[in-house]
C-alpha atoms as a PDB file:
ATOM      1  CA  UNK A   1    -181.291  57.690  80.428  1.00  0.00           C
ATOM      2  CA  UNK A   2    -181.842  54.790  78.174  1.00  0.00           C
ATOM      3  CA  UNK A   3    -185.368  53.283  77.605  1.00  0.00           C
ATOM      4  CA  UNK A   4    -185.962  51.142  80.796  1.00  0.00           C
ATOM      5  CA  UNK A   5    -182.993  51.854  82.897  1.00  0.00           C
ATOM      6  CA  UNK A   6    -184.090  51.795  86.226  1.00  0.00           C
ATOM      7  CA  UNK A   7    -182.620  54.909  88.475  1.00  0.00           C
ATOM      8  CA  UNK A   8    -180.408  54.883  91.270  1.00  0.00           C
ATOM      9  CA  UNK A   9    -179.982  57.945  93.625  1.00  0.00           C
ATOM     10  CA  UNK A  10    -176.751  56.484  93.504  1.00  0.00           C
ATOM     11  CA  UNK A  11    -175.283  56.864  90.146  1.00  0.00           C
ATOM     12  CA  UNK A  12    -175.633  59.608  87.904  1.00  0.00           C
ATOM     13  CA  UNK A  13    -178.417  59.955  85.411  1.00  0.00           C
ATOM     14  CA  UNK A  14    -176.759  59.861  82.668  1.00  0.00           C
ATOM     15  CA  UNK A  15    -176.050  56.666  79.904  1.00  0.00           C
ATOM     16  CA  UNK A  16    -172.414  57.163  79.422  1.00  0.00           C
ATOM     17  CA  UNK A  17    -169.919  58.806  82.424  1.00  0.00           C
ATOM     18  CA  UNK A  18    -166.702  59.398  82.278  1.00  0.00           C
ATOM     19  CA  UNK A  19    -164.364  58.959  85.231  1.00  0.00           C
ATOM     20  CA  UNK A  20    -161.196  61.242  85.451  1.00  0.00           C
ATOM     21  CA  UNK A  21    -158.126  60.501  87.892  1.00  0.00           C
ATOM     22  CA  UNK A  22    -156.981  63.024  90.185  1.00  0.00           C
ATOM     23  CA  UNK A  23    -154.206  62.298  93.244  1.00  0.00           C
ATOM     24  CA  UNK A  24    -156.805  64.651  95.436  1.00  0.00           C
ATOM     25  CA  UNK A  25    -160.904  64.605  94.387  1.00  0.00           C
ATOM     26  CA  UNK A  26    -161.335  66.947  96.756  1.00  0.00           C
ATOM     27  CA  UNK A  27    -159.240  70.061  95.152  1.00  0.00           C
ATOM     28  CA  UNK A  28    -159.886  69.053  91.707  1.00  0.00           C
ATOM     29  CA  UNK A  29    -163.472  69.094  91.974  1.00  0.00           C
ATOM     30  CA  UNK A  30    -163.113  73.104  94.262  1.00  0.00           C
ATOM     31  CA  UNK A  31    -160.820  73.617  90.915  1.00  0.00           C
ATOM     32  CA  UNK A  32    -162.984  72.533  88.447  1.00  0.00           C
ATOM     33  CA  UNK A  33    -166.393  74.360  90.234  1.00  0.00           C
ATOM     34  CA  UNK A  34    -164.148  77.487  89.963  1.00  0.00           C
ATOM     35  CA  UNK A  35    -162.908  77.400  86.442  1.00  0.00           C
ATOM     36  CA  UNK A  36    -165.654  75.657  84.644  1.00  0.00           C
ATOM     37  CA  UNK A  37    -168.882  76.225  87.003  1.00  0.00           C
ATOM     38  CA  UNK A  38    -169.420  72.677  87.267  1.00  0.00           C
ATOM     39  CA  UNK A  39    -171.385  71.479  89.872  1.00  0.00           C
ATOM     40  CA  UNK A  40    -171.401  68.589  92.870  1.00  0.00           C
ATOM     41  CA  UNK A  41    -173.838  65.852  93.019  1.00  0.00           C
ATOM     42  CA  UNK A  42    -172.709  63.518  95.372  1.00  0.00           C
ATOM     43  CA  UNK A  43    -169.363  63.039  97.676  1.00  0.00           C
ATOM     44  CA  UNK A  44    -168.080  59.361  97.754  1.00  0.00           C
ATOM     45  CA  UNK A  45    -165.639  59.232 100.946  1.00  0.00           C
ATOM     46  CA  UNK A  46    -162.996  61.637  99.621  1.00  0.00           C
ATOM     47  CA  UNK A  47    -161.737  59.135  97.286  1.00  0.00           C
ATOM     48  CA  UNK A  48    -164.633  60.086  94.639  1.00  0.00           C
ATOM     49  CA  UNK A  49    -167.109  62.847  93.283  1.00  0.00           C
ATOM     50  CA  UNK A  50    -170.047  62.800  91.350  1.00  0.00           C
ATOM     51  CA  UNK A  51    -170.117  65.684  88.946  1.00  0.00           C
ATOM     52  CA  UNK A  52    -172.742  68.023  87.084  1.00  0.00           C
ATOM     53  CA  UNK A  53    -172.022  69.653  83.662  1.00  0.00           C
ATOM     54  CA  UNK A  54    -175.196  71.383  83.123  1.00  0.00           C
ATOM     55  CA  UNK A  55    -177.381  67.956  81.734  1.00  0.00           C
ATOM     56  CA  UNK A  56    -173.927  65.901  81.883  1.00  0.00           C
ATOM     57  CA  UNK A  57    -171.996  64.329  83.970  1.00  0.00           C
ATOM     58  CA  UNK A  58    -168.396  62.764  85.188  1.00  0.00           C
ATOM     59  CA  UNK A  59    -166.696  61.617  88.247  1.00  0.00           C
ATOM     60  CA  UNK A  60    -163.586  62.681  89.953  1.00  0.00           C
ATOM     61  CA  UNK A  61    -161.477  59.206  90.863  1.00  0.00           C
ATOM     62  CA  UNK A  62    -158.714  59.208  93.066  1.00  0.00           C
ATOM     63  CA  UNK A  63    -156.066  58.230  91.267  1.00  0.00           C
ATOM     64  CA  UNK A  64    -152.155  58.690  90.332  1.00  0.00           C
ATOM     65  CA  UNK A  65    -152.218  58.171  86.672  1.00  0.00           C
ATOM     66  CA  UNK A  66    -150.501  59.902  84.552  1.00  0.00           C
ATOM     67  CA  UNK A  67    -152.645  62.428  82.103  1.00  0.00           C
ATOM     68  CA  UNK A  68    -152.606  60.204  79.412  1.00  0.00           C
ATOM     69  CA  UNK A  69    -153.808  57.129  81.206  1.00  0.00           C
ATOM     70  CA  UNK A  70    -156.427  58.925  83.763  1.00  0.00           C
ATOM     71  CA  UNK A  71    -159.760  58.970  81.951  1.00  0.00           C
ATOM     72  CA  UNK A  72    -161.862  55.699  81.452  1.00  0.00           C
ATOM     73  CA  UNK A  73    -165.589  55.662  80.581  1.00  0.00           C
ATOM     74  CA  UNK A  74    -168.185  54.400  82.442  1.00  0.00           C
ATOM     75  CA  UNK A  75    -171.387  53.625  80.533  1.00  0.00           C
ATOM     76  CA  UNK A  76    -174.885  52.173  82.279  1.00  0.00           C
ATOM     77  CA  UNK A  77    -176.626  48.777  80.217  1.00  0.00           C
ATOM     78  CA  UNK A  78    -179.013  46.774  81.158  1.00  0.00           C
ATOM     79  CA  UNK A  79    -177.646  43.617  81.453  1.00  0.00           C
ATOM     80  CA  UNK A  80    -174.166  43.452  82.740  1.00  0.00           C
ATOM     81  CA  UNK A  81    -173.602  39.204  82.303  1.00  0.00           C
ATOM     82  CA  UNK A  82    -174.563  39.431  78.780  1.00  0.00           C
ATOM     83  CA  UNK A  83    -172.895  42.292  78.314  1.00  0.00           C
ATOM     84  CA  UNK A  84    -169.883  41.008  79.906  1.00  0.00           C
ATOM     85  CA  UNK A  85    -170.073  37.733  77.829  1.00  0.00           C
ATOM     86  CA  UNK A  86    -170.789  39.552  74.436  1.00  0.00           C
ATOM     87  CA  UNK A  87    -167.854  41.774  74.921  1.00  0.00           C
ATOM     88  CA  UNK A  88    -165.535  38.443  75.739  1.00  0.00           C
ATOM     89  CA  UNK A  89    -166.613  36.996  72.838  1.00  0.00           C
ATOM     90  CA  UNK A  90    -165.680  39.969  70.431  1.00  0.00           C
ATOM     91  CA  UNK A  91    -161.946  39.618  71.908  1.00  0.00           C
ATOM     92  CA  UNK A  92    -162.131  42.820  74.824  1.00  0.00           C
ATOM     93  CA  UNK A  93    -159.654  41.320  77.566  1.00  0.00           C
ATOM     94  CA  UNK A  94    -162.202  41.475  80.860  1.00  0.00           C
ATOM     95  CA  UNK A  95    -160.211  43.229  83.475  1.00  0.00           C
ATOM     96  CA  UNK A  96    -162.647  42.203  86.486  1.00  0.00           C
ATOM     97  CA  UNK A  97    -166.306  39.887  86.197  1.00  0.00           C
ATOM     98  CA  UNK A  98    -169.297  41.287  86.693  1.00  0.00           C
ATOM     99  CA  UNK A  99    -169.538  42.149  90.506  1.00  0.00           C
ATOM    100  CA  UNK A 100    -172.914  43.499  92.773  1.00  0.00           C
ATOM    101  CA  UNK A 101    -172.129  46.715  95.129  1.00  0.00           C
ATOM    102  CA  UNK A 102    -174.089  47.819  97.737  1.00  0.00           C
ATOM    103  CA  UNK A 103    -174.617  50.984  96.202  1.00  0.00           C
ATOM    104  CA  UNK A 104    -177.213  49.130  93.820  1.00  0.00           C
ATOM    105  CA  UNK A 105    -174.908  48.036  91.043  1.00  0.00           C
ATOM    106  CA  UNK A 106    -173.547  45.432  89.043  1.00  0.00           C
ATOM    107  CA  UNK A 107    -170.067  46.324  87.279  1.00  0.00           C
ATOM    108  CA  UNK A 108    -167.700  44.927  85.257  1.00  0.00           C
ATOM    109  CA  UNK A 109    -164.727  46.382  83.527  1.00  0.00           C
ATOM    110  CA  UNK A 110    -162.968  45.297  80.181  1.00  0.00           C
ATOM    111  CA  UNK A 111    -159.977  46.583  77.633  1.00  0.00           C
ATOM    112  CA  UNK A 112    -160.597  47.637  74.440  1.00  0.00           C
ATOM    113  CA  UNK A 113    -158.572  46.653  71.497  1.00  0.00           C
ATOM    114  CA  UNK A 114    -156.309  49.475  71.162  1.00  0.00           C
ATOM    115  CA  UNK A 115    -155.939  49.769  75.481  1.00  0.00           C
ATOM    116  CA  UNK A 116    -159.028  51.770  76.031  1.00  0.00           C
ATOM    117  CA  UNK A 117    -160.806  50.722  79.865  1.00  0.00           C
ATOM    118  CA  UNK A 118    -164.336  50.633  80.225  1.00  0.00           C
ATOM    119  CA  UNK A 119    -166.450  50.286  83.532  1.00  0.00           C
ATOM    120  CA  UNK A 120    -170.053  49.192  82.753  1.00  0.00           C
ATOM    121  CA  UNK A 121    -172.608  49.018  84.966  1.00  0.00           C
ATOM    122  CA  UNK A 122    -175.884  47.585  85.731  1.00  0.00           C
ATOM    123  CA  UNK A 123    -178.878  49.683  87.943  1.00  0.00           C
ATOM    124  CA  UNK A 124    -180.214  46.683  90.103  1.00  0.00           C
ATOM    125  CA  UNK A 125    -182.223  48.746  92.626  1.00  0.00           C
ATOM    126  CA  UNK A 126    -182.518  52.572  93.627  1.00  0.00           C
ATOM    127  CA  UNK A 127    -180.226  52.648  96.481  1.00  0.00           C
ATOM    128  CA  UNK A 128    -179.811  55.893  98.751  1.00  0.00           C
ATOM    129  CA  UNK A 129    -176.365  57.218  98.800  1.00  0.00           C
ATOM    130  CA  UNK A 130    -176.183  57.445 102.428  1.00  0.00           C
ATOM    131  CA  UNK A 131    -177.168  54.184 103.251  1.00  0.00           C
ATOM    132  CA  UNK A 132    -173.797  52.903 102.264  1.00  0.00           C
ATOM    133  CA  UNK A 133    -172.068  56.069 102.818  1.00  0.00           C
ATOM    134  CA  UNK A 134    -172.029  58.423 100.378  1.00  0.00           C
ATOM    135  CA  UNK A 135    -172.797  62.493 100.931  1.00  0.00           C
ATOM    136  CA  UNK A 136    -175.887  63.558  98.327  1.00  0.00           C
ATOM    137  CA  UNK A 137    -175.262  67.101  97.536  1.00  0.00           C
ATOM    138  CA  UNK A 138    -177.256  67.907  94.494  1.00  0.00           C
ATOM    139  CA  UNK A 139    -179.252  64.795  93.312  1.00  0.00           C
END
């Protein structure tokens, strides 16, 4: 975690997590606990799934891209508007504002030069995962 992140129950630990599309979260995660001994940390509906690889981490997505377009990062900061407007001013093409979730944080999303999407996010508060729904399994 980056000096004076605040935590979140609901978000994983870790500075920079990627996200990976699959049409089902639910059998790609049993898949990749089988073949790669990963680990759940926290159920999100069944349209998302935290993941643990060993001190890492990812998240399943639903999603129907194709391989080539199903993996985005997702990295934590500490200020989301200036982050937002820093990365406007250096040309990235903002795909949504910054927005607050009621799981505790503030995200925006942007486009890299060559096509690349991020998702950055802000910790506001710790927020428990089931208040707004989600299923802790290993936090």
């Amino acid at each position: 975690m980056m000096v004076g992140m605040r935590p979140n129950r609901s978000v994983p630990p870790c500075p920079v997590i990627p996200n990976i599309c699959y049409p089902d979260p639910g059998a790609a995660a049993d898949w990749l606990i089988k073949a790669f001994g990963f680990t759940i940390r926290l159920r999100i509906a069944n349209h998302r799934i935290q993941m643990r690889a060993g001190e890492g981490c990812f998240t399943i997505r639903e999603g129907n891209a194709t391989p080539n377009d199903s993996c985005f990062l997702q990295v934590r900061i500490e200020d989301a508007l200036a982050h937002c407007k820093r990365s406007r001013a250096a040309g990235a093409k903002i795909l949504t504002e910054p927005v607050d979730h009621n799981y505790g944080e503030r995200q925006y999303n942007a486009e890299d030069f060559y096509g690349h999407r991020w998702d950055f996010t802000e910790t506001l508060r710790d927020v428990d995962p089931e208040s707004w729904g989600g299923t802790p399994v290993n936090l």
